[in-house]
C-alpha atoms as a PDB file:
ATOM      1  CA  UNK A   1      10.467   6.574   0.127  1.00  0.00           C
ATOM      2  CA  UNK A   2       9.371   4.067   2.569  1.00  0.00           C
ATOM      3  CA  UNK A   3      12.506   1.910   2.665  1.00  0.00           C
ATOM      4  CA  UNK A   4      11.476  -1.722   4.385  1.00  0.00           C
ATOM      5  CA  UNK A   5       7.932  -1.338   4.664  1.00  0.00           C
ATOM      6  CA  UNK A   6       5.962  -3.317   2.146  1.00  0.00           C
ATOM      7  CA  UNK A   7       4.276  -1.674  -0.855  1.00  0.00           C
ATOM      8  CA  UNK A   8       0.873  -3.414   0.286  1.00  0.00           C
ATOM      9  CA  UNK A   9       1.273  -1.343   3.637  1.00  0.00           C
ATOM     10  CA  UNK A  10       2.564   2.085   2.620  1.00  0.00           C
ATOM     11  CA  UNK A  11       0.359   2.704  -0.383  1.00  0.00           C
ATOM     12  CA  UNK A  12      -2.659   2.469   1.483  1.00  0.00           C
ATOM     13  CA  UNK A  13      -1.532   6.225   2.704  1.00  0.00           C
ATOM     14  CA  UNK A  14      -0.235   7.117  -0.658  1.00  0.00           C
ATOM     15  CA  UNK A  15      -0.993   5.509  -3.876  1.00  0.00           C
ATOM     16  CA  UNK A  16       2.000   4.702  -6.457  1.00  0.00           C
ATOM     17  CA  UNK A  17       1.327   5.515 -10.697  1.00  0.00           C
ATOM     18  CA  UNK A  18       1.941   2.884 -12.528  1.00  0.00           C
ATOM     19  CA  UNK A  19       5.962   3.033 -12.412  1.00  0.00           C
ATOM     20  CA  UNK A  20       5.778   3.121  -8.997  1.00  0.00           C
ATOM     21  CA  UNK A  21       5.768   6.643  -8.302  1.00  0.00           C
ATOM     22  CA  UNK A  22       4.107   8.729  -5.477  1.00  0.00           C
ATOM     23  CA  UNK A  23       3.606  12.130  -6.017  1.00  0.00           C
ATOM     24  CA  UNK A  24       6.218  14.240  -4.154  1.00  0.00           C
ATOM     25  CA  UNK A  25       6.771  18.412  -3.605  1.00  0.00           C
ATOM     26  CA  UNK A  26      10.472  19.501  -2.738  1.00  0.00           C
ATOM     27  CA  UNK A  27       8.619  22.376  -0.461  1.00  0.00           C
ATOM     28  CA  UNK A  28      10.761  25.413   0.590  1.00  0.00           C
ATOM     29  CA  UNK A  29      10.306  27.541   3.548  1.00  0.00           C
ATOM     30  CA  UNK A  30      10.748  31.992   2.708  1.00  0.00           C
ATOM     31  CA  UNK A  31      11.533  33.622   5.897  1.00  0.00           C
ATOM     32  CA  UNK A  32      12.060  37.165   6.556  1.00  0.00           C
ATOM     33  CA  UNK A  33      13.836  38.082  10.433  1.00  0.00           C
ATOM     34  CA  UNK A  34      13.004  40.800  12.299  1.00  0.00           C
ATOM     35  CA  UNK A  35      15.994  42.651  10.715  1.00  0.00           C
ATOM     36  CA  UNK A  36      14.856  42.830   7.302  1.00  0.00           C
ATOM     37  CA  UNK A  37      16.662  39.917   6.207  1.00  0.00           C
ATOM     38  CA  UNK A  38      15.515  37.655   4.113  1.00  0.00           C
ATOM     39  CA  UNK A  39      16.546  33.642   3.282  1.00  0.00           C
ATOM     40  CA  UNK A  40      15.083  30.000   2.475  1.00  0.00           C
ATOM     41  CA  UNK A  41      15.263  26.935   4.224  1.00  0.00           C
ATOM     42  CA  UNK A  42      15.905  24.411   0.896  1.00  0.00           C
ATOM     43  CA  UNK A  43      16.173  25.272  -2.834  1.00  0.00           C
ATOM     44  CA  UNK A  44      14.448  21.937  -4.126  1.00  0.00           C
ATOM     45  CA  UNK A  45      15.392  20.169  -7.673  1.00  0.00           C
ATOM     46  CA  UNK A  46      16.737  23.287  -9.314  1.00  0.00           C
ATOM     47  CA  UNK A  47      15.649  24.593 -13.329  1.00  0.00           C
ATOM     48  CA  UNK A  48      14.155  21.637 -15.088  1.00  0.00           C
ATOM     49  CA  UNK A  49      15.623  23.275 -17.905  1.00  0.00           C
ATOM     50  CA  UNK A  50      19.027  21.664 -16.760  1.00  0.00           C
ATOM     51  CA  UNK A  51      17.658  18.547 -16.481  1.00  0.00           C
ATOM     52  CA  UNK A  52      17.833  15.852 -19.656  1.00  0.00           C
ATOM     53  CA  UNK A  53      14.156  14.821 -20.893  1.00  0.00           C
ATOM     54  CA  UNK A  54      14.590  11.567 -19.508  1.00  0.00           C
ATOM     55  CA  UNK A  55      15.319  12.977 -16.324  1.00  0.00           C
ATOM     56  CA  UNK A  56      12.586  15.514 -16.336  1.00  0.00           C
ATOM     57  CA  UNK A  57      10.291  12.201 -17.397  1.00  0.00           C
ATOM     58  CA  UNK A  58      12.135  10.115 -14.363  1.00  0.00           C
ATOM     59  CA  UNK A  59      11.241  12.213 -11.727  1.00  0.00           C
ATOM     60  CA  UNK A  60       8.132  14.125 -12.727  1.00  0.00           C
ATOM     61  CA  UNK A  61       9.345  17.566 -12.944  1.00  0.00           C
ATOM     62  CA  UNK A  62       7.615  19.483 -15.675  1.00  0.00           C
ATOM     63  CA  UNK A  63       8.660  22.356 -17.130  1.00  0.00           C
ATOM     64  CA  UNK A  64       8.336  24.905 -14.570  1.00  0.00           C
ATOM     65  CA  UNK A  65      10.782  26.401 -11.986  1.00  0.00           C
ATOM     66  CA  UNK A  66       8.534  27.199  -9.188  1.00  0.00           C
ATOM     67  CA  UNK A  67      10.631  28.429  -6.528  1.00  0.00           C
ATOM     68  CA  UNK A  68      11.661  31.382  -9.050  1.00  0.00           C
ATOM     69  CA  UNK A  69       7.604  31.723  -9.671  1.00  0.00           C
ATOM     70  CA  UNK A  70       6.907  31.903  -5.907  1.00  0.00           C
ATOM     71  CA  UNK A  71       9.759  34.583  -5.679  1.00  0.00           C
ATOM     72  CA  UNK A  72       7.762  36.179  -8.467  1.00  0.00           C
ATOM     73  CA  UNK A  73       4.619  36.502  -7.100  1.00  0.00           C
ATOM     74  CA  UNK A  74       5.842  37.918  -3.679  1.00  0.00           C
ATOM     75  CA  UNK A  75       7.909  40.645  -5.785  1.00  0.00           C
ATOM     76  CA  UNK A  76      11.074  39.182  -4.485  1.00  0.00           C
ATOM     77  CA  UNK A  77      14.416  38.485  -6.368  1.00  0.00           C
ATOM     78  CA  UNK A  78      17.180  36.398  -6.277  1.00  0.00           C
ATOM     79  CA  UNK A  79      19.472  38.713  -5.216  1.00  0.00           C
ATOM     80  CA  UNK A  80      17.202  39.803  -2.121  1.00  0.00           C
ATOM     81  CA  UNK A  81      17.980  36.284  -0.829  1.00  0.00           C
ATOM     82  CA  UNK A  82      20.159  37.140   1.882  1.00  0.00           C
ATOM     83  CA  UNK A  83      20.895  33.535   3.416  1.00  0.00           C
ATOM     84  CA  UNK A  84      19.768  29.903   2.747  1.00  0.00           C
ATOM     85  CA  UNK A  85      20.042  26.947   4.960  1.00  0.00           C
ATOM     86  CA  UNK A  86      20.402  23.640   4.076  1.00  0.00           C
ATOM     87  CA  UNK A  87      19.199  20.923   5.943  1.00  0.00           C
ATOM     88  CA  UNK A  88      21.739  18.229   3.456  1.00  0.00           C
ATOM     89  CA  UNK A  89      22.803  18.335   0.282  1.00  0.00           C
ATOM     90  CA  UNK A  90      20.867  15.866  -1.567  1.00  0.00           C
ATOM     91  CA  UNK A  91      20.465  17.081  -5.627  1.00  0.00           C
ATOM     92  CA  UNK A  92      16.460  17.628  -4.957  1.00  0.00           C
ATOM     93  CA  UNK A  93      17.461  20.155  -1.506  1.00  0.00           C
ATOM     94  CA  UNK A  94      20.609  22.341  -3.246  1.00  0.00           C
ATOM     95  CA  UNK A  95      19.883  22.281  -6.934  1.00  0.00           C
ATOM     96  CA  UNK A  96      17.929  25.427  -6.954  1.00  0.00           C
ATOM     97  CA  UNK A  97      21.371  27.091  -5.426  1.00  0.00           C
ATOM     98  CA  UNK A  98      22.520  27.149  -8.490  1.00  0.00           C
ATOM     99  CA  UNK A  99      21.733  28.129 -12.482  1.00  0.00           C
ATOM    100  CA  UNK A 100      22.953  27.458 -15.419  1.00  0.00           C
ATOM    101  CA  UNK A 101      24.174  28.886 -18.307  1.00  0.00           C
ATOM    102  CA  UNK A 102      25.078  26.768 -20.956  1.00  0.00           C
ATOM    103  CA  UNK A 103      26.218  23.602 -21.016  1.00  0.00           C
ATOM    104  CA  UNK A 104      28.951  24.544 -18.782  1.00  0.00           C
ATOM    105  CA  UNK A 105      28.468  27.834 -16.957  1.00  0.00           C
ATOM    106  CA  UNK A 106      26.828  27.819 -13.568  1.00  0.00           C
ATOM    107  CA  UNK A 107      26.804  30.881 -11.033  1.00  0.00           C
ATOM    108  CA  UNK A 108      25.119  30.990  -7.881  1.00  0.00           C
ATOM    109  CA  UNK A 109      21.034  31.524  -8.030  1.00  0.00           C
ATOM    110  CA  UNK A 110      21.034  33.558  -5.074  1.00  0.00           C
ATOM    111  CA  UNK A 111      24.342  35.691  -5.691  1.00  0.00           C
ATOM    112  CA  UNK A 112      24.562  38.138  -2.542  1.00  0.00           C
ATOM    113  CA  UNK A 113      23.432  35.126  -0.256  1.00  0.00           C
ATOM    114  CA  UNK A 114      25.274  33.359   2.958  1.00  0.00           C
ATOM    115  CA  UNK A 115      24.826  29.395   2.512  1.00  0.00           C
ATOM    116  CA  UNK A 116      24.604  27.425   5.421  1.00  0.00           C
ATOM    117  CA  UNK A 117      25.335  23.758   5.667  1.00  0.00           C
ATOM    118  CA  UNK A 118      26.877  21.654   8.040  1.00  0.00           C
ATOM    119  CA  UNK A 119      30.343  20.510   8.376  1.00  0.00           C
ATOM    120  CA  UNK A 120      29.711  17.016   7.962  1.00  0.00           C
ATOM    121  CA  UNK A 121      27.376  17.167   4.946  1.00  0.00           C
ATOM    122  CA  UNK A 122      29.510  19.509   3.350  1.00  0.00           C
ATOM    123  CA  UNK A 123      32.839  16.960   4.124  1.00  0.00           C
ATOM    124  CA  UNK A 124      30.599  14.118   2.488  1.00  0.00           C
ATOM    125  CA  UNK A 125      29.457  15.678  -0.054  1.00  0.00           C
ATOM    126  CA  UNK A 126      32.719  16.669  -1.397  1.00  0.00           C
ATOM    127  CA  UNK A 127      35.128  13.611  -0.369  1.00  0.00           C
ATOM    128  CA  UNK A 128      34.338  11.463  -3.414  1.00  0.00           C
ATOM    129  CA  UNK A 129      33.699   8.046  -1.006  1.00  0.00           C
ATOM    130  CA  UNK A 130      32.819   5.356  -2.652  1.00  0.00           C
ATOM    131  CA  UNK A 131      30.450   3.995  -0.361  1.00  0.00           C
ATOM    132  CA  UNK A 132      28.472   6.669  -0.914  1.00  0.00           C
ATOM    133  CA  UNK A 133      27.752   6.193  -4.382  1.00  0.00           C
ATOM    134  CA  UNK A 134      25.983   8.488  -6.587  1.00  0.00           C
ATOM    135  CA  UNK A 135      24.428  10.556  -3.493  1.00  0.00           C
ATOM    136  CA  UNK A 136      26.085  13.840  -4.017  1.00  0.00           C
ATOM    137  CA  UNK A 137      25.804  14.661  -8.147  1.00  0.00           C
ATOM    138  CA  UNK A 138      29.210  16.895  -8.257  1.00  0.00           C
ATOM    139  CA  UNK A 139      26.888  19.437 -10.558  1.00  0.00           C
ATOM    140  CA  UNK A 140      24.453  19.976  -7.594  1.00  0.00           C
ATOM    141  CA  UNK A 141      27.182  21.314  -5.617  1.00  0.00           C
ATOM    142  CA  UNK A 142      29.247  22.487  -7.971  1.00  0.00           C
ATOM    143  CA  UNK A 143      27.996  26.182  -7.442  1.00  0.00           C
ATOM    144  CA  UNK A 144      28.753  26.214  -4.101  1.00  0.00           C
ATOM    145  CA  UNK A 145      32.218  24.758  -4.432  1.00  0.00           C
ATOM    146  CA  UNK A 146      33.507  27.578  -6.689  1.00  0.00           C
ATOM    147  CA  UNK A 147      32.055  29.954  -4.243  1.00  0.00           C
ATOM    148  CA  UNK A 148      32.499  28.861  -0.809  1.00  0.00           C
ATOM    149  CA  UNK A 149      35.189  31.036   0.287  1.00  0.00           C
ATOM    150  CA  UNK A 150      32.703  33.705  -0.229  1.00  0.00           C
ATOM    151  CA  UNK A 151      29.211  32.492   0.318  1.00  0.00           C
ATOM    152  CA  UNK A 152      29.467  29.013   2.043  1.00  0.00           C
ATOM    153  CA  UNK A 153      29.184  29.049   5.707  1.00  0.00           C
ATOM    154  CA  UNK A 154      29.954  25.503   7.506  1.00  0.00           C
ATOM    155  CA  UNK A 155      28.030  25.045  10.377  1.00  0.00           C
ATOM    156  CA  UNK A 156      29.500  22.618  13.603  1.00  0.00           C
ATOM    157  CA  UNK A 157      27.515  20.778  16.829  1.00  0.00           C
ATOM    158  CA  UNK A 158      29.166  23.193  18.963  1.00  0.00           C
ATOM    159  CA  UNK A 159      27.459  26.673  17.306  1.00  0.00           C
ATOM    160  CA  UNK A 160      24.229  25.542  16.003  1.00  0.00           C
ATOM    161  CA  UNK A 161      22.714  28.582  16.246  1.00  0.00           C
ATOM    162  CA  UNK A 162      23.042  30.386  12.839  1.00  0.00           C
ATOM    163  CA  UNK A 163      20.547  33.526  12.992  1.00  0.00           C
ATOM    164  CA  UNK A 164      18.346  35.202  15.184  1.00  0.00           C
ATOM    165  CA  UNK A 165      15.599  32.377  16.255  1.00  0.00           C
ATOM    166  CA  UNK A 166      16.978  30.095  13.672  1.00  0.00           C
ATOM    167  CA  UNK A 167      18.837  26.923  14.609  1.00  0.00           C
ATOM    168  CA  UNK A 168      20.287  24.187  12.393  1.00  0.00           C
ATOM    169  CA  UNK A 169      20.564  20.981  14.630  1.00  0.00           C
ATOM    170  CA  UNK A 170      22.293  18.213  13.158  1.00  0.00           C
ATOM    171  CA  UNK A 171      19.653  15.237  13.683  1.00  0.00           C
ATOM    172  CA  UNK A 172      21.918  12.414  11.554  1.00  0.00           C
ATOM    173  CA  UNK A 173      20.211   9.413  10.014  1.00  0.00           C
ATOM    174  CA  UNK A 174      19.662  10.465   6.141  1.00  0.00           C
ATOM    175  CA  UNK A 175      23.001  10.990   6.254  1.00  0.00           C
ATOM    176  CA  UNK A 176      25.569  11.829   8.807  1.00  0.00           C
ATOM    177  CA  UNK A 177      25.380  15.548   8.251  1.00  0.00           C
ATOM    178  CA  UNK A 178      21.898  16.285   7.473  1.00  0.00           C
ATOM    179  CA  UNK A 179      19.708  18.826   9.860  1.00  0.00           C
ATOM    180  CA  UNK A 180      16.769  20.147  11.314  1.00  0.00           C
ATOM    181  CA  UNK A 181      15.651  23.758  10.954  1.00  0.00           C
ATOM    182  CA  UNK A 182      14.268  25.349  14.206  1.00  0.00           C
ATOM    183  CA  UNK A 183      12.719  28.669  13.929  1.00  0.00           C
ATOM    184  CA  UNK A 184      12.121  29.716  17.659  1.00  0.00           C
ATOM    185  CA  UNK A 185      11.637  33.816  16.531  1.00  0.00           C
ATOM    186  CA  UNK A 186       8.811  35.447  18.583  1.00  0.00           C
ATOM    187  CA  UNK A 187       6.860  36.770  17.755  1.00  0.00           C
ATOM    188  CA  UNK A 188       6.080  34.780  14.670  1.00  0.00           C
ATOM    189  CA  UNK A 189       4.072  35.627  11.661  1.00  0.00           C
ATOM    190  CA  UNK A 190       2.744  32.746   9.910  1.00  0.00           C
ATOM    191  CA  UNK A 191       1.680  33.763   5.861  1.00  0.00           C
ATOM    192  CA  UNK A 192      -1.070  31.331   4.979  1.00  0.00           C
ATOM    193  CA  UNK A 193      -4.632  31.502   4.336  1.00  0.00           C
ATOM    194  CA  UNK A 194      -5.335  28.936   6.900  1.00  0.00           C
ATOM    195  CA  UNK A 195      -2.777  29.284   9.622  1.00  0.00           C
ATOM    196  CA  UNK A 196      -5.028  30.889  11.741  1.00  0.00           C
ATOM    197  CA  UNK A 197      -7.660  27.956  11.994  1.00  0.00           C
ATOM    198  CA  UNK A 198      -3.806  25.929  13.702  1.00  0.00           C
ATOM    199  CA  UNK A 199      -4.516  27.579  16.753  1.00  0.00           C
ATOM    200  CA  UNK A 200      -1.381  28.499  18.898  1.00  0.00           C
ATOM    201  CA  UNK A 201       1.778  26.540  17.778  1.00  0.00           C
ATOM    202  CA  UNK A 202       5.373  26.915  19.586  1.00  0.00           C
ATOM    203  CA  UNK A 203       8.371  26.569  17.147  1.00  0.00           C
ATOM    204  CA  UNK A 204       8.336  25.457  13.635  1.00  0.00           C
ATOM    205  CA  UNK A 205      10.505  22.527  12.768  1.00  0.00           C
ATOM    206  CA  UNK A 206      11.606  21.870   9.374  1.00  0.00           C
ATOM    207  CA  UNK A 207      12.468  17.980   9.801  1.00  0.00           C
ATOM    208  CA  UNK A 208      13.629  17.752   6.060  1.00  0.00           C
ATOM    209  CA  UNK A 209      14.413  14.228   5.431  1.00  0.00           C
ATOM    210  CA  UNK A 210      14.140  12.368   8.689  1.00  0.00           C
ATOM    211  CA  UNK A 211      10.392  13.164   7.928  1.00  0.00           C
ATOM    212  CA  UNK A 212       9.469  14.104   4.687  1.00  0.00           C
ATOM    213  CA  UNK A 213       5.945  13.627   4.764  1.00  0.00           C
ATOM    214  CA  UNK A 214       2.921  13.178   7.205  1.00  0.00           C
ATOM    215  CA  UNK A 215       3.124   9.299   6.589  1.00  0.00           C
ATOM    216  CA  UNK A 216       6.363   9.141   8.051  1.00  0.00           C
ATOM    217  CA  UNK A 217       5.837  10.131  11.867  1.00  0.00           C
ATOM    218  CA  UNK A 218       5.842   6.215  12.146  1.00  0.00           C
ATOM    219  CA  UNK A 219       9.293   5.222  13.578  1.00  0.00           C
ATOM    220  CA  UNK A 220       9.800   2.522  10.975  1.00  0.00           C
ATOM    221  CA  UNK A 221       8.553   4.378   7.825  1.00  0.00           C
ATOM    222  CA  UNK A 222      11.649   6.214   6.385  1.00  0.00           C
ATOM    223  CA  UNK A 223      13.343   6.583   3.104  1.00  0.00           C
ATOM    224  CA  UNK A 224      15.772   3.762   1.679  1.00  0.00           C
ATOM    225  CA  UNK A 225      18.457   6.840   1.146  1.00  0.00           C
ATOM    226  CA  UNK A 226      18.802   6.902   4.952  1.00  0.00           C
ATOM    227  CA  UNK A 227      22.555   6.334   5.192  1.00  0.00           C
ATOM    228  CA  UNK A 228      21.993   5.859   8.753  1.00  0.00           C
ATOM    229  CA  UNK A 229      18.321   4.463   9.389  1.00  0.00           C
ATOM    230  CA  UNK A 230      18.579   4.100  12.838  1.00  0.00           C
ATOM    231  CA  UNK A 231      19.712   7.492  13.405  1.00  0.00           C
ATOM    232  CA  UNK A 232      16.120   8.397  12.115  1.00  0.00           C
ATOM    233  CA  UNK A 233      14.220   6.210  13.948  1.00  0.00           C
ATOM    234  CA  UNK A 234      15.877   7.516  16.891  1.00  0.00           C
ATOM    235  CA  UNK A 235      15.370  11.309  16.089  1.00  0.00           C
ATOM    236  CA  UNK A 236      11.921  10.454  15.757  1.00  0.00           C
ATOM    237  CA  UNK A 237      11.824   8.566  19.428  1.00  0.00           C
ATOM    238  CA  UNK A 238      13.688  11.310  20.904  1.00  0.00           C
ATOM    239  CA  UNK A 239      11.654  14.206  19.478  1.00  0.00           C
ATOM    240  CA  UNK A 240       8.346  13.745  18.820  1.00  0.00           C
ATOM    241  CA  UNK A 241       6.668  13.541  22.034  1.00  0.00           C
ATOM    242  CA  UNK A 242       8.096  17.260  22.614  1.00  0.00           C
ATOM    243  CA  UNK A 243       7.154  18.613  19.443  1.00  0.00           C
ATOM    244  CA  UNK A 244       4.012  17.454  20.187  1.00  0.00           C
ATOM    245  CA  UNK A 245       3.659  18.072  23.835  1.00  0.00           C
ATOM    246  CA  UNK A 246       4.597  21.963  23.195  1.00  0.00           C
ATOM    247  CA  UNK A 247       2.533  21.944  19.662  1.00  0.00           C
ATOM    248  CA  UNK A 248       5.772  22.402  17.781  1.00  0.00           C
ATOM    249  CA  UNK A 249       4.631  23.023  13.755  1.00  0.00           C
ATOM    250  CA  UNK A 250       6.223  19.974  12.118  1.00  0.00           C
ATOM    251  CA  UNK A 251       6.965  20.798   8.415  1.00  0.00           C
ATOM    252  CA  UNK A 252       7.027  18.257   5.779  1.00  0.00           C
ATOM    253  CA  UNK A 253       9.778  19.228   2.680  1.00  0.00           C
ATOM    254  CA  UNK A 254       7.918  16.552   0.606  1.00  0.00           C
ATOM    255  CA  UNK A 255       4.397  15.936   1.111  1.00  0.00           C
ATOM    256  CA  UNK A 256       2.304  16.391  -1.968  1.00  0.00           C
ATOM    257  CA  UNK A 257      -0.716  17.897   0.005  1.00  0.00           C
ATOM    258  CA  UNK A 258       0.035  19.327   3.871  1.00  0.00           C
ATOM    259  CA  UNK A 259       2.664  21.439   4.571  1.00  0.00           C
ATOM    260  CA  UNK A 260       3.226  20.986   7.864  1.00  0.00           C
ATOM    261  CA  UNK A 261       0.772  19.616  11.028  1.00  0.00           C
ATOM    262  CA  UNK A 262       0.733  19.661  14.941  1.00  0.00           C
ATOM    263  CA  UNK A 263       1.215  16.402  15.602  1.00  0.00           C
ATOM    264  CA  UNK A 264      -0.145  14.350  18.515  1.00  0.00           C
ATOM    265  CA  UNK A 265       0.184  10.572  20.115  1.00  0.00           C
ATOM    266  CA  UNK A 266      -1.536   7.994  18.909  1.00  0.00           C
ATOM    267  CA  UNK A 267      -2.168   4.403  20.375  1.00  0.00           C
ATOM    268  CA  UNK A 268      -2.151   3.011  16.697  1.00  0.00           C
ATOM    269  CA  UNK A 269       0.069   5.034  14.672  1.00  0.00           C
ATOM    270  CA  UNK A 270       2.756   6.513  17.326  1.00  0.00           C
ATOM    271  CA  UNK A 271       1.834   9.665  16.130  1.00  0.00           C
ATOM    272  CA  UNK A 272      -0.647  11.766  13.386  1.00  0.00           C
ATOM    273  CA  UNK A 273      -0.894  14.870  11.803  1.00  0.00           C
ATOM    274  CA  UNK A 274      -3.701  16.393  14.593  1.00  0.00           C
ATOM    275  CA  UNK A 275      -3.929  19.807  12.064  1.00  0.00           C
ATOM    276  CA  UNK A 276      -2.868  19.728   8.936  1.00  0.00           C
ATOM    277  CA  UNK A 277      -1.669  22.712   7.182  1.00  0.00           C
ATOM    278  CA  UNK A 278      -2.552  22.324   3.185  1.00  0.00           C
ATOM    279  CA  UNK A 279      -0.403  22.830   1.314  1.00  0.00           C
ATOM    280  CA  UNK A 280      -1.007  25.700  -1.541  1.00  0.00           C
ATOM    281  CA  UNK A 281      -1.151  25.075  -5.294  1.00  0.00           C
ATOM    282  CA  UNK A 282       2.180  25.940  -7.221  1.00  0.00           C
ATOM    283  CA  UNK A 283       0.917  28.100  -9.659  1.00  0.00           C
END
């Protein structure tokens, strides 16, 4: 997760379990416009239930699906998903887009949904290049590829902007097609039990994984899956100061314990989390 930078440095922020392990969430964002419509930003890892035991023991993933418990407790379905946006297909981002059945049979979690992704993530994804290795599972996608004529929607530079106030802004670096989420709606209404002690906050940007947690607003701390590192570093260079100057919400897609944060400069660090937003217990 922190690519170059030595163990001795980066678990000083987060401590590693004795495999080497730092806790991670694979956080989702529910938004509803001012339409009525209603879609995610990110499906995370998908049913453990799919997963092998070694797998589930590899990466920490209990038992429990909790993006269909979260649904559950806000009295939402599946099928009221009307759109979700994907900032890249990596197997911990689209693997809740689909379930299966079987050992075999997969269908589409979120049946009556619009799936967006962009062009170049989906052209990576489903090229089979070798130099990509074992980034794109073909069962993580799989879903999507026996629907796409229907419910895949590939998204170019040219027409970023997908919905009303939502943008999906190619940023590069984890890989060439992976993107940031800007939700510029207004007004917006913020569902968390401590939003209101953020004070006023512009847009929210959903970095995915060009920063996955607080303790990479550093330039040099990314993850070693960045196909293109210096794309990152530069993404970070380029943005930052804004999303800081106009008090952008910066949201995190795997930090164990905040959310998302305001972020401000920092003569040590580059940049901090000014006002972090916890982030709430799964169950």
């Amino acid at each position: 997760m922190f690519g170059l930078v030595p163990k001795p440095i980066w678990s000083k922020r987060i401590p590693a379990d004795d495999r080497n392990r730092i806790a991670q969430n694979a956080n989702c964002l529910l938004i509803e416009l001012s339409d009525g419509r209603i879609g995610l930003i990110d499906s995370g890892c998908g049913d453990p239930a799919h997963f092998s035991e070694k797998e589930r023991r590899l990466h920490g993933l209990g038992d429990a699906w909790h993006l269909m418990e979260g649904l559950r407790r806000l009295n939402r379905t599946p099928e009221e998903i009307d759109f979700v946006i994907l900032t890249h297909l990596h197997w911990d981002h689209v693997g809740g887009c689909g379930t299966w059945e079987g050992d075999d049979q997969v269908r589409l979690t979120f049946p009556n949904a619009q799936h967006f992704v962009h062009l170049f993530e989906w052209e990576d994804a489903t090229r089979k290049d070798p130099l990509l290795g074992k980034s794109y599972p073909p069962e993580a996608i799989r879903p999507l590829m026996e629907q796409q004529q229907d419910h895949l929607v590939l998204v170019t530079d040219r027409a970023p902007d997908i919905l009303p106030g939502i943008r999906l802004a190619r940023s590069g670096g984890h890989t060439r097609g992976h993107c940031v989420v800007v939700l510029r709606d207004e007004p917006m209404i913020f569902h968390h039990p401590e939003i209101g002690e953020m004070g006023p906050f512009g847009s929210v940007i959903f970095a995915g994984d060009v920063c996955p947690t607080r303790h990479h607003l550093r330039a040099v701390f990314q993850t070693a899956y960045d196909t293109y590192p210096l794309q990152t570093r530069e993404w970070k260079l380029n943005h930052f100061p804004a999303i800081a100057a106009d008090r952008d919400l910066l949201w995190f897609d795997h930090d164990p314990d905040v959310m998302g944060a305001i972020i401000a400069p920092d003569p040590n660090e580059e940049f901090i989390a000014a006002k972090p937003l916890p982030a709430l217990a799964a169950g």
